[in-house]
N, C-alpha and C. Protein backbone atom coordinates (compact mmCIF):
# COMPACT_ATOMS: atom_id res chain seq x y z
N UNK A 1 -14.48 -6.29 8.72
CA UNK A 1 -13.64 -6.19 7.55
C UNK A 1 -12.19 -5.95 7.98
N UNK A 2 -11.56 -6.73 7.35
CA UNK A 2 -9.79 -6.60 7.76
C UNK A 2 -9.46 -4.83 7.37
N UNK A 3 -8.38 -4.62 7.63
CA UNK A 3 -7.78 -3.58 7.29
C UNK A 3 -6.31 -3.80 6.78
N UNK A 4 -6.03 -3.44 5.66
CA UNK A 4 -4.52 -3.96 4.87
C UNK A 4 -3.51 -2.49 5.58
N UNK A 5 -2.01 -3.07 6.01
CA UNK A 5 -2.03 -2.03 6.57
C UNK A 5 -0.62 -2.48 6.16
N UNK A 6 0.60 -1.51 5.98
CA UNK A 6 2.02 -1.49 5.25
C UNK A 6 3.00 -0.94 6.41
N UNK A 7 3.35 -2.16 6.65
CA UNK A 7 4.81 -1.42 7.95
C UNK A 7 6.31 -1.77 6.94
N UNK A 8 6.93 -1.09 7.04
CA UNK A 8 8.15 -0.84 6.73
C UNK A 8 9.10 0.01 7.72
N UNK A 9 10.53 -0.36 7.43
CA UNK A 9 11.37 0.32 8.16
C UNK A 9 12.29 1.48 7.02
N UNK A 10 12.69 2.15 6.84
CA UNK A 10 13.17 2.91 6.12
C UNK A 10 14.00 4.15 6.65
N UNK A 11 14.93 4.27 5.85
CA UNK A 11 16.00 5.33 5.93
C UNK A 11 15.54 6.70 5.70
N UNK A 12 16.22 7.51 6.85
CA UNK A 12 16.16 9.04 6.29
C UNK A 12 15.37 9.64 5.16
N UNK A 13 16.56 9.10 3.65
CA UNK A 13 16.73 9.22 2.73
C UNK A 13 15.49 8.15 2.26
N UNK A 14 14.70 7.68 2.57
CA UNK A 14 13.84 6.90 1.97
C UNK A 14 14.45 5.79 1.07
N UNK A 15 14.59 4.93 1.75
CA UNK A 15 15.61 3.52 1.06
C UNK A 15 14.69 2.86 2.52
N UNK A 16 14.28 1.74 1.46
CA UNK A 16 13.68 0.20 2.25
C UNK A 16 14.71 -0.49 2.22
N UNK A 17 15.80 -0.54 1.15
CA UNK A 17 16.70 -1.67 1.28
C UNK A 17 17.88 -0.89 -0.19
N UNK A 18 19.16 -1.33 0.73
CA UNK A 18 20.38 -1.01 -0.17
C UNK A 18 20.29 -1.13 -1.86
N UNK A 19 21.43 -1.10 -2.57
CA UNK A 19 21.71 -1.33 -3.88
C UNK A 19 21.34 -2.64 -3.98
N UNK A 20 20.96 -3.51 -3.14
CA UNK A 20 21.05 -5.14 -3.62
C UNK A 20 19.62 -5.38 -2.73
N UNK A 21 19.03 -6.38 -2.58
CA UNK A 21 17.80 -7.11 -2.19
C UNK A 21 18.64 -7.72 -0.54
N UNK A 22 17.55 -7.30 0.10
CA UNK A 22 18.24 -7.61 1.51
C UNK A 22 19.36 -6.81 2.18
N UNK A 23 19.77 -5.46 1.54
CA UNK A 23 20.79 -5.03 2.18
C UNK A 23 20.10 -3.99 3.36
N UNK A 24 20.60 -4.16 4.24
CA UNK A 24 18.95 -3.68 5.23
C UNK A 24 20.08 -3.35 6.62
N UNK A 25 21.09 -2.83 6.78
CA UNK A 25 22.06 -2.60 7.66
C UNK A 25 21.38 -1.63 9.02
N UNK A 26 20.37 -0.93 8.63
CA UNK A 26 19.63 0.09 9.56
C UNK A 26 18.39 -0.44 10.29
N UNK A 27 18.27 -1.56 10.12
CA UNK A 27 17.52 -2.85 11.21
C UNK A 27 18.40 -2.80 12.12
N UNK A 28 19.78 -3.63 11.91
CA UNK A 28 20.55 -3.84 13.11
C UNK A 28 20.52 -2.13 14.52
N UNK A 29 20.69 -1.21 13.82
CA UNK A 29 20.93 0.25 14.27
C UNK A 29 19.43 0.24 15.19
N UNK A 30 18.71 -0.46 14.85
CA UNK A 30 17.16 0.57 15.48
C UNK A 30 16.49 -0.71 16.27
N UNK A 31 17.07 -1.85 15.64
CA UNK A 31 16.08 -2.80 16.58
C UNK A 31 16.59 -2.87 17.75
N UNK A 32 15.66 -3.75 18.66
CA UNK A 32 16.02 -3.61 20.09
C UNK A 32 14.76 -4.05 20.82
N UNK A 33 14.49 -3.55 22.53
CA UNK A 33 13.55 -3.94 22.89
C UNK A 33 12.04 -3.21 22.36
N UNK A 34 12.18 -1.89 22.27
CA UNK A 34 10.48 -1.07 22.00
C UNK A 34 10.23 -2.16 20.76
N UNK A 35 11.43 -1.57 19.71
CA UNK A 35 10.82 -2.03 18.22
C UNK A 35 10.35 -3.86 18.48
N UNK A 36 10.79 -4.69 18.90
CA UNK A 36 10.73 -6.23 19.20
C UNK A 36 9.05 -5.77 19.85
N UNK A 37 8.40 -4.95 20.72
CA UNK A 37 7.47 -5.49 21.28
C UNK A 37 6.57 -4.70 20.53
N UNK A 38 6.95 -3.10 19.84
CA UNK A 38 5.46 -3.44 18.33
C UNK A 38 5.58 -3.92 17.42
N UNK A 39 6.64 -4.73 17.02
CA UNK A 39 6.44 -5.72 16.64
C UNK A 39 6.02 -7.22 16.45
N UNK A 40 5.96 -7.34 17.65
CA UNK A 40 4.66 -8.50 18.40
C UNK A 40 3.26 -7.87 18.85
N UNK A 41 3.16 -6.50 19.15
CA UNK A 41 1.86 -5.42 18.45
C UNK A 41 1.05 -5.90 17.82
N UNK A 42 2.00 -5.62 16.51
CA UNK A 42 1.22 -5.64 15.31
C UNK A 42 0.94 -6.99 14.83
N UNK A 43 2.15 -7.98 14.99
CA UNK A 43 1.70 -9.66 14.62
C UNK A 43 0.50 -10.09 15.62
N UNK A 44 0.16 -9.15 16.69
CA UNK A 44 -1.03 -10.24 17.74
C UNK A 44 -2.53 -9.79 17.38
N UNK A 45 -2.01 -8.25 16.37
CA UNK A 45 -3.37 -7.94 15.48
C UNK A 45 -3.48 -8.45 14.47
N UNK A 46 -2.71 -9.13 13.69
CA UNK A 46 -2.45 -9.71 12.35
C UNK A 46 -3.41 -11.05 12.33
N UNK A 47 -4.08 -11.49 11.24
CA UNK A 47 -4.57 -12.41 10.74
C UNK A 47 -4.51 -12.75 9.41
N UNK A 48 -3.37 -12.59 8.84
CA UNK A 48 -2.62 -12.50 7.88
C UNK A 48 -1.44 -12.00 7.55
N UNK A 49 -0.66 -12.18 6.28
CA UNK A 49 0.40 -11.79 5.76
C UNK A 49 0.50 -11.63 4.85
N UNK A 50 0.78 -10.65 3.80
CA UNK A 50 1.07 -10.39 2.69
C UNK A 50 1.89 -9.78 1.71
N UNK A 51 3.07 -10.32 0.97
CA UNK A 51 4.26 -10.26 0.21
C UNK A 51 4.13 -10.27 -0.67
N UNK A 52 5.13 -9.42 -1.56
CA UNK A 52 5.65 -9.74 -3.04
C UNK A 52 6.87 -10.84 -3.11
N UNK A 53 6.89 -11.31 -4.30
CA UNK A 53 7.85 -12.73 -4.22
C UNK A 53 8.91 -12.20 -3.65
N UNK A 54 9.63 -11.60 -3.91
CA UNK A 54 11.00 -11.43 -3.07
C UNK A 54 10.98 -11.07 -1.92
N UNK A 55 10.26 -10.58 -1.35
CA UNK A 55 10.12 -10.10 0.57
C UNK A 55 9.82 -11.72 0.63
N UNK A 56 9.01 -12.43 0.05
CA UNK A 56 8.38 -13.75 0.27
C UNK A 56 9.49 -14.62 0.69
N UNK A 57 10.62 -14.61 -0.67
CA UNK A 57 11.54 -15.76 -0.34
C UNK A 57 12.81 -15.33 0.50
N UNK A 58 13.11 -14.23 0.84
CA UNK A 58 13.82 -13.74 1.77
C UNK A 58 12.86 -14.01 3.43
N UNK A 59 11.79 -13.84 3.15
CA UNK A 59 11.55 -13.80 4.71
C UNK A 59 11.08 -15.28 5.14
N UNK A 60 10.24 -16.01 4.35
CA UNK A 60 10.50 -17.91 4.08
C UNK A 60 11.79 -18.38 4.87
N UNK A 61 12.85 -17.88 3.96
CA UNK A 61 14.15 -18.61 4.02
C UNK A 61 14.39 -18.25 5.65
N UNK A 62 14.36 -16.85 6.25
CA UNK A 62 14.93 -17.05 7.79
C UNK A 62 13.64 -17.15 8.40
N UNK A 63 12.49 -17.29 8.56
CA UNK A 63 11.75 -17.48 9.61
C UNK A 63 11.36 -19.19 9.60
N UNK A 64 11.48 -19.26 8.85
CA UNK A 64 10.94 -20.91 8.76
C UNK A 64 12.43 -21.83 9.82
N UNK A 65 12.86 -20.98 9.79
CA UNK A 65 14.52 -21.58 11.11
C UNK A 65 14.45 -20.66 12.24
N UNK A 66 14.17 -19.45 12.56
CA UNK A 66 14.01 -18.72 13.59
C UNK A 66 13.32 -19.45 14.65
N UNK A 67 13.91 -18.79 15.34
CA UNK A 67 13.06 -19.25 16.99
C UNK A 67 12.40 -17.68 18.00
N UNK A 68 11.91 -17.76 18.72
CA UNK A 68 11.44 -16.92 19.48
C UNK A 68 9.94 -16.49 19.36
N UNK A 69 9.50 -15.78 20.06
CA UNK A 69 7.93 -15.07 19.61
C UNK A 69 7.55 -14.61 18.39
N UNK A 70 8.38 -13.84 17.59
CA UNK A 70 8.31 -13.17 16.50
C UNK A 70 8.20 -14.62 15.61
N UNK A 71 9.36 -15.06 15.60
CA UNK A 71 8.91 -16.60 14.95
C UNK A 71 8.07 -17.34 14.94
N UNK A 72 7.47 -17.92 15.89
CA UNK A 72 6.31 -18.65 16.32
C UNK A 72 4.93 -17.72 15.55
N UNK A 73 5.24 -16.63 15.57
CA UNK A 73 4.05 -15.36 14.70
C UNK A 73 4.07 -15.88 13.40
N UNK A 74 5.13 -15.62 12.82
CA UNK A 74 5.63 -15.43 11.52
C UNK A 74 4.96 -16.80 10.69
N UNK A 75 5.45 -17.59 11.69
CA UNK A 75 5.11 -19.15 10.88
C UNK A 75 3.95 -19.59 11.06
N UNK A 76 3.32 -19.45 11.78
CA UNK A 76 2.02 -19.55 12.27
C UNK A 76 0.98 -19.20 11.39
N UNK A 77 1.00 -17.72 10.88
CA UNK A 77 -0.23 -16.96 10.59
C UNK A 77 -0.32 -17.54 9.21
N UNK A 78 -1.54 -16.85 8.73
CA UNK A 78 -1.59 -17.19 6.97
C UNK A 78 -1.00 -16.30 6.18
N UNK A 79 -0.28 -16.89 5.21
CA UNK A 79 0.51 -15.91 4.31
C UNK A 79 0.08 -15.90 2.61
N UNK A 80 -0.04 -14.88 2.00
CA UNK A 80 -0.85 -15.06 0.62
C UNK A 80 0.67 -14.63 0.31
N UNK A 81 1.42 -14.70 -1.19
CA UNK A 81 2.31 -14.36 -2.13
C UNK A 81 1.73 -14.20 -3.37
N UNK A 82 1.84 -13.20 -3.75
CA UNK A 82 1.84 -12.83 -4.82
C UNK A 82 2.82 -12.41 -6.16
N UNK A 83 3.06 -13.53 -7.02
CA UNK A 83 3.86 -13.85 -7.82
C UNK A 83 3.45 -14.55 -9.18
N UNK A 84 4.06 -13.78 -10.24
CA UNK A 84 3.60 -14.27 -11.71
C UNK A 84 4.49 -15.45 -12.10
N UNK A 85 5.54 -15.37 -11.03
CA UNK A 85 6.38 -16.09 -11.29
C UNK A 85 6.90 -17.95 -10.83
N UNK A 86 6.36 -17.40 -9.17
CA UNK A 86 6.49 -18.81 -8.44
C UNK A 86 5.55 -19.74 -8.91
N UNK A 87 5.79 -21.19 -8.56
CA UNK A 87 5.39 -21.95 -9.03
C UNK A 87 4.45 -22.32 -7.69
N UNK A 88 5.32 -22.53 -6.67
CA UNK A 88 4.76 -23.13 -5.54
C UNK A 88 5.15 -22.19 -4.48
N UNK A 89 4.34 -22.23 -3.16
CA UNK A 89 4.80 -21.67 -2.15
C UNK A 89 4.70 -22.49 -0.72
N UNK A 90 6.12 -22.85 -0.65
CA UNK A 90 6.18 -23.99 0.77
C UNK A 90 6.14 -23.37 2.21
N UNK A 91 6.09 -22.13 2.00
CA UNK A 91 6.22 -22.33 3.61
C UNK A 91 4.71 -22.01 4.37
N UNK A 92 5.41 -22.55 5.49
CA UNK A 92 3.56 -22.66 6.31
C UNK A 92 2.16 -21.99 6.18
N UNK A 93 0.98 -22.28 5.63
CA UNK A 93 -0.05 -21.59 5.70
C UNK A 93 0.38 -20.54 4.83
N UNK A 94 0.83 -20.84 3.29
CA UNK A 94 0.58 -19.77 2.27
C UNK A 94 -0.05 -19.93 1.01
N UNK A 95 -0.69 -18.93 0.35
CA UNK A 95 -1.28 -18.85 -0.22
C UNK A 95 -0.69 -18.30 -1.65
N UNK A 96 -0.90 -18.35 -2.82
CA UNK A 96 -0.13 -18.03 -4.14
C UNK A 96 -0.87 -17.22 -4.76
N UNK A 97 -1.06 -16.25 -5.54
CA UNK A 97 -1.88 -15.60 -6.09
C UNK A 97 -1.19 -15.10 -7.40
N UNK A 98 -1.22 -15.16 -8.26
CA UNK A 98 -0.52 -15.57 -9.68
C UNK A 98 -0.89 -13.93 -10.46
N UNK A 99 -2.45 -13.74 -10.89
CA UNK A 99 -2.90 -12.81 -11.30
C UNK A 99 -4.04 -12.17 -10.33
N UNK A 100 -4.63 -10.69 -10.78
CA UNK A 100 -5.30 -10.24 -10.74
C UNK A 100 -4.97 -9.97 -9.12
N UNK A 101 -4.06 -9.21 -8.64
CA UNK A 101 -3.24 -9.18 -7.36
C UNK A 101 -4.64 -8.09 -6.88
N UNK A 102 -5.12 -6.95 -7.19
CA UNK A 102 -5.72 -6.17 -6.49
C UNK A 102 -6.67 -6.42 -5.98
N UNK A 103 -7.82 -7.10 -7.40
CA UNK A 103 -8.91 -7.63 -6.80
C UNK A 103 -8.76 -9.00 -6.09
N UNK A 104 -7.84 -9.63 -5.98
CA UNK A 104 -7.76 -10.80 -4.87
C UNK A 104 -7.85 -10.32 -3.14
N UNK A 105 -7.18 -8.93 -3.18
CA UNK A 105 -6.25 -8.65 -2.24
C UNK A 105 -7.90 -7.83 -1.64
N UNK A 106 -8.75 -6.88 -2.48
CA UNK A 106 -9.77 -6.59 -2.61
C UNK A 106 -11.10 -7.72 -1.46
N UNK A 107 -10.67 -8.42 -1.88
CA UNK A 107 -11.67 -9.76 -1.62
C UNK A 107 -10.87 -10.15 -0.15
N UNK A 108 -9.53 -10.38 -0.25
CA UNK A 108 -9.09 -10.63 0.93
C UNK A 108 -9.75 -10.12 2.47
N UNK A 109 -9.65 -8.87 1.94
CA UNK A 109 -9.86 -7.70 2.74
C UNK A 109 -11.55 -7.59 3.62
N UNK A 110 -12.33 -8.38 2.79
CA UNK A 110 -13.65 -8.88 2.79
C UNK A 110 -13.78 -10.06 4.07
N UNK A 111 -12.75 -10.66 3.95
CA UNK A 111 -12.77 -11.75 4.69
C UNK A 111 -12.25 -11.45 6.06
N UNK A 112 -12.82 -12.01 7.46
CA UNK A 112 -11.41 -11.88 8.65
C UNK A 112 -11.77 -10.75 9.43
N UNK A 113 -11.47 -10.46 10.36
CA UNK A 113 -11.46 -9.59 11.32
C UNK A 113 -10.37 -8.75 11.93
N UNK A 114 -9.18 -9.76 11.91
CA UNK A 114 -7.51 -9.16 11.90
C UNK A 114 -7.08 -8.32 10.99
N UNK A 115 -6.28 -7.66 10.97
CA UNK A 115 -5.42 -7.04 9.70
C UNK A 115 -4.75 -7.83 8.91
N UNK A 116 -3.94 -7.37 8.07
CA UNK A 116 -3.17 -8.09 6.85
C UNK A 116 -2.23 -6.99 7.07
N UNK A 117 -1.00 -7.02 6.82
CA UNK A 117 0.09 -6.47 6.90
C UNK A 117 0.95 -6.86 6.12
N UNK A 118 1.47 -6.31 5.32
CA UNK A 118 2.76 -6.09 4.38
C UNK A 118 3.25 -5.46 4.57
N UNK A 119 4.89 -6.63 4.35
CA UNK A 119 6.21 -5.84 4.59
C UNK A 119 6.55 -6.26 3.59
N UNK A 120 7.84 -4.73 3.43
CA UNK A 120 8.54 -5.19 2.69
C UNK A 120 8.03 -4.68 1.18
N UNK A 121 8.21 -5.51 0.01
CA UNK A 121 7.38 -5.71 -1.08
C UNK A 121 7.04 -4.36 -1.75
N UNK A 122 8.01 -3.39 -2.27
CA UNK A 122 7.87 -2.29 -3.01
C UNK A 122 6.74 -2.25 -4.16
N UNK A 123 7.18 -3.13 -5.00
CA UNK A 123 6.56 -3.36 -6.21
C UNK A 123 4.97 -3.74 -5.83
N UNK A 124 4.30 -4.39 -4.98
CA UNK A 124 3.54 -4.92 -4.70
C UNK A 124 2.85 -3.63 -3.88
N UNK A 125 3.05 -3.06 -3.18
CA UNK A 125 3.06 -1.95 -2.33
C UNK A 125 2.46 -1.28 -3.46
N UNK A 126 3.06 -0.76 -4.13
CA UNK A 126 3.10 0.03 -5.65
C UNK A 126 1.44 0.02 -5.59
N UNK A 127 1.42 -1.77 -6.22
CA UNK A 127 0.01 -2.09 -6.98
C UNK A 127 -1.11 -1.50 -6.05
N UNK A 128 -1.11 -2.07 -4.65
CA UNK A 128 -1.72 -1.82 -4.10
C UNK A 128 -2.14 -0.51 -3.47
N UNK A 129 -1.45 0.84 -3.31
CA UNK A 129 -1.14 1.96 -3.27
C UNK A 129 -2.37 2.99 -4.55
N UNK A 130 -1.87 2.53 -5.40
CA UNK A 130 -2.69 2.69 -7.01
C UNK A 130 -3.98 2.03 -6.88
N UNK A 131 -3.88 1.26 -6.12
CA UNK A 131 -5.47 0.77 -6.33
C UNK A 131 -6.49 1.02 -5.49
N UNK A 132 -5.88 2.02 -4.13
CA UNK A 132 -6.70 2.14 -3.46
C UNK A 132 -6.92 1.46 -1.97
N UNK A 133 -5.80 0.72 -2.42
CA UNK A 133 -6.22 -0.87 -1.13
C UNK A 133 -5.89 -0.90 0.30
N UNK A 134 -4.74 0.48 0.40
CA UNK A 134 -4.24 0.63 2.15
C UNK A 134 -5.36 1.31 2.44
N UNK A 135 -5.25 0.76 4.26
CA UNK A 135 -6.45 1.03 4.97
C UNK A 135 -4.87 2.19 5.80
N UNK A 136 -3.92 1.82 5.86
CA UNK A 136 -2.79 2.65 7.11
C UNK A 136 -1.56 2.17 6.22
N UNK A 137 -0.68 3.61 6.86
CA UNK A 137 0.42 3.29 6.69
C UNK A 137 1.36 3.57 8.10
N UNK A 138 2.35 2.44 8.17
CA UNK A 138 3.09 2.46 9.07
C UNK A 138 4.66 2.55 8.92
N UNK A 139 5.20 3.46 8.81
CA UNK A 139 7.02 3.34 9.00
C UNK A 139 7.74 3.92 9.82
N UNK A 140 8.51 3.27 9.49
CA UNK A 140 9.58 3.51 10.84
C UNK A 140 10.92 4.33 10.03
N UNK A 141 10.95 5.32 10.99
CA UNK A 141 11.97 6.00 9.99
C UNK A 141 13.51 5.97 10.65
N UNK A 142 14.79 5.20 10.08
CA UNK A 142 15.65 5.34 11.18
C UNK A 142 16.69 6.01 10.90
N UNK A 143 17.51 6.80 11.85
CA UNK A 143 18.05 7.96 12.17
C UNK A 143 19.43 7.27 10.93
N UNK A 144 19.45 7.17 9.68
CA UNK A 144 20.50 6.89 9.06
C UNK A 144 19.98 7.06 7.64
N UNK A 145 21.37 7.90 7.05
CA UNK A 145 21.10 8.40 5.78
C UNK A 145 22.06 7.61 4.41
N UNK A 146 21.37 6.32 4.03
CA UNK A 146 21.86 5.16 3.02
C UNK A 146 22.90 5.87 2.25
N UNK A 147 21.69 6.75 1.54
CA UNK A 147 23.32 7.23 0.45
C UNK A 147 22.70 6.77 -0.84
N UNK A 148 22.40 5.50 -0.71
CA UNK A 148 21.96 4.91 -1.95
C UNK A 148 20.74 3.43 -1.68
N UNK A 149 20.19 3.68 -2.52
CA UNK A 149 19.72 2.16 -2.47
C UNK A 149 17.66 2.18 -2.82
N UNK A 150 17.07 1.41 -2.56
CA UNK A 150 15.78 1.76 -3.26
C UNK A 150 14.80 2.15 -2.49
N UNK A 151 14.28 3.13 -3.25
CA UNK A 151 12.83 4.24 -2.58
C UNK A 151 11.98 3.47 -2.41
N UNK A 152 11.29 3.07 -1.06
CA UNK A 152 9.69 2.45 -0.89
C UNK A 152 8.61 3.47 -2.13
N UNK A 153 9.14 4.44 -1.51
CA UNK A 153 7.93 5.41 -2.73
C UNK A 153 8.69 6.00 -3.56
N UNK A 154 8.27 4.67 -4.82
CA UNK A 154 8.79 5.35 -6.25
C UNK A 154 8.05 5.99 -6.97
N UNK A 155 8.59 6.15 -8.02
CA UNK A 155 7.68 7.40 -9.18
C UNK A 155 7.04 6.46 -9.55
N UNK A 156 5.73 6.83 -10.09
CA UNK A 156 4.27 6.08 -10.76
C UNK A 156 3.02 5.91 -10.17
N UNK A 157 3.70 6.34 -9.04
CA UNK A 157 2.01 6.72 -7.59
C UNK A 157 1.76 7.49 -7.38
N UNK A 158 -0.20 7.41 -7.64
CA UNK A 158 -0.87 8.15 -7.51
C UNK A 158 -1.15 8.94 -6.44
N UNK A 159 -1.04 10.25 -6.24
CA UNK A 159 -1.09 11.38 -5.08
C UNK A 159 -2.19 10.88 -4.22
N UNK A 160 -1.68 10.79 -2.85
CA UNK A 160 -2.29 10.83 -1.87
C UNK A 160 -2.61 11.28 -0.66
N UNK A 161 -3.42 11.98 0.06
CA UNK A 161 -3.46 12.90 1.02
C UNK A 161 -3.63 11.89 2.28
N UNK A 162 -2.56 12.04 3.40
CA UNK A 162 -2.60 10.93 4.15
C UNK A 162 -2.66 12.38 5.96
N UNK A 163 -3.28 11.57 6.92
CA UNK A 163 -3.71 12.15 8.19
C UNK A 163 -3.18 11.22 9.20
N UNK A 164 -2.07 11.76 9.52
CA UNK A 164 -1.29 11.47 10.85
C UNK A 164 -2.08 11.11 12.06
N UNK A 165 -1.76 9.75 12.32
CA UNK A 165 -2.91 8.80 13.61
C UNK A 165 -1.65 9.16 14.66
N UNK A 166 -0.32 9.04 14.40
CA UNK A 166 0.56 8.72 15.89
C UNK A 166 1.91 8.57 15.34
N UNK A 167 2.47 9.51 16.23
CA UNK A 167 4.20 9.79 15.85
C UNK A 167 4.62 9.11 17.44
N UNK A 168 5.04 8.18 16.93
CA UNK A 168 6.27 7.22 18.23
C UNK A 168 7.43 7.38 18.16
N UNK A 169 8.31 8.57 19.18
CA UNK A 169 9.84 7.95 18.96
C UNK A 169 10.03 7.16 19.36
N UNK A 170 11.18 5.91 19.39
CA UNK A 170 11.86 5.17 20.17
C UNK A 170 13.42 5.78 21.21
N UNK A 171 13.80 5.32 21.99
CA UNK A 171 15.28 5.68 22.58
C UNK A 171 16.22 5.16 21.39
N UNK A 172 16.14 4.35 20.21
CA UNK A 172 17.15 4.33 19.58
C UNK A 172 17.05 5.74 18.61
N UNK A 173 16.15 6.35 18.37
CA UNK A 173 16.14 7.30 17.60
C UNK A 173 15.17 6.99 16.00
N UNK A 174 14.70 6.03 16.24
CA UNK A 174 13.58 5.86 15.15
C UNK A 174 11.84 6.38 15.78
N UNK A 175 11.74 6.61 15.16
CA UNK A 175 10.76 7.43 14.99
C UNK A 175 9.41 6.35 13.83
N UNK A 176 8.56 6.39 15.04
CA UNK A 176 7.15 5.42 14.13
C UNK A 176 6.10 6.18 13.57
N UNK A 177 5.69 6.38 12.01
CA UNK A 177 4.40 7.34 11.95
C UNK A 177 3.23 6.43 11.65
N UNK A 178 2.22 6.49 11.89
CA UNK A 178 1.01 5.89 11.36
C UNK A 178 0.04 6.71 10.72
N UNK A 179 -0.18 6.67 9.16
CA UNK A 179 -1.14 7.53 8.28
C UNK A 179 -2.35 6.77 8.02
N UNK A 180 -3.26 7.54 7.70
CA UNK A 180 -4.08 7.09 6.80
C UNK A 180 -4.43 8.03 6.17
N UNK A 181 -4.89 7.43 4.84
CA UNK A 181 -5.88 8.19 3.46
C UNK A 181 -7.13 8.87 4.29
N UNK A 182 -7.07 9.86 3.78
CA UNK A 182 -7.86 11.32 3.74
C UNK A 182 -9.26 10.84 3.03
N UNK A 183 -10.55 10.80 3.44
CA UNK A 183 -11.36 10.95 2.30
C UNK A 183 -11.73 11.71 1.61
């Protein structure tokens, strides 16, 4: 059975991303070599991908032109989107999922031997969070305090008791935790 598992990078202050979609200035600050190689980690455990439309068409638009390892990952694997909205989804090996996001994602999870990993994708995160569906959580917390901009964990989620697997610093000063749900 796969395991659905949520990496994100995030601020201090708990901000995934600025006042606007894509404002993400505390990537540049933390990436480097550690973060680049668990990040090919986690894509060489991956047997899937899974987004909300906007992580979708933001991360579409630059990987489908990227070059390197991370790229060759990215485009490669299978990607499900989940959107009430899109019509179609062009980029390589994806999948659309319109309604009934949990129990699809439910069933997903059924299938495969790799993980599924979502980035990104607050709202979607959300659903899935509420429903029960993370097997781990993974973030990266980096040494910078936004000021402003939007909470990965917003108000409307249900309390959860989570048990610390592994605290990674890096030399840039980010810091990796890995949780999981408590039974």
């Amino acid at each position: 059975m796969r395991k659905l598992i949520m990496w994100n990078l995030i601020t201090l202050d708990g901000c995934f991303e600025g006042a606007k979609s894509w404002d993400l200035p505390w990537h540049e600050r933390v990436w480097g070599e550690e973060l680049e190689r668990f990040s090919l980690e986690q894509l060489a455990s991956a047997d899937a991908l899974l987004f909300g439309r906007i992580t979708y068409e933001g991360m579409a638009a630059y990987w489908q032109t990227a070059q390197g390892d991370i790229a060759d990952y990215m485009n490669r694997l299978p990607k499900v989107v989940c959107s009430r909205t899109l019509q179609t989804a062009a980029w390589n090996n994806t999948t659309l999922v319109k309604d009934k996001v949990a129990e699809e994602v439910a069933r997903l999870k059924q299938q495969g031997n790799g993980n599924i990993f979502v980035f990104g994708s607050a709202d979607l995160s959300k659903t899935l969070m509420n429903a029960g569906l993370f097997d781990e959580y993974r973030i990266g917390i980096a040494p910078v305090i936004h000021g402003k901009g939007r909470p990965l964990f917003a108000d409307g989620l249900k309390q959860q008791e989570l048990q610390l697997l592994e605290s990674r610093p890096l030399s840039v000063g980010c810091v990796i935790l890995r949780y999981q749900g408590v039974a």
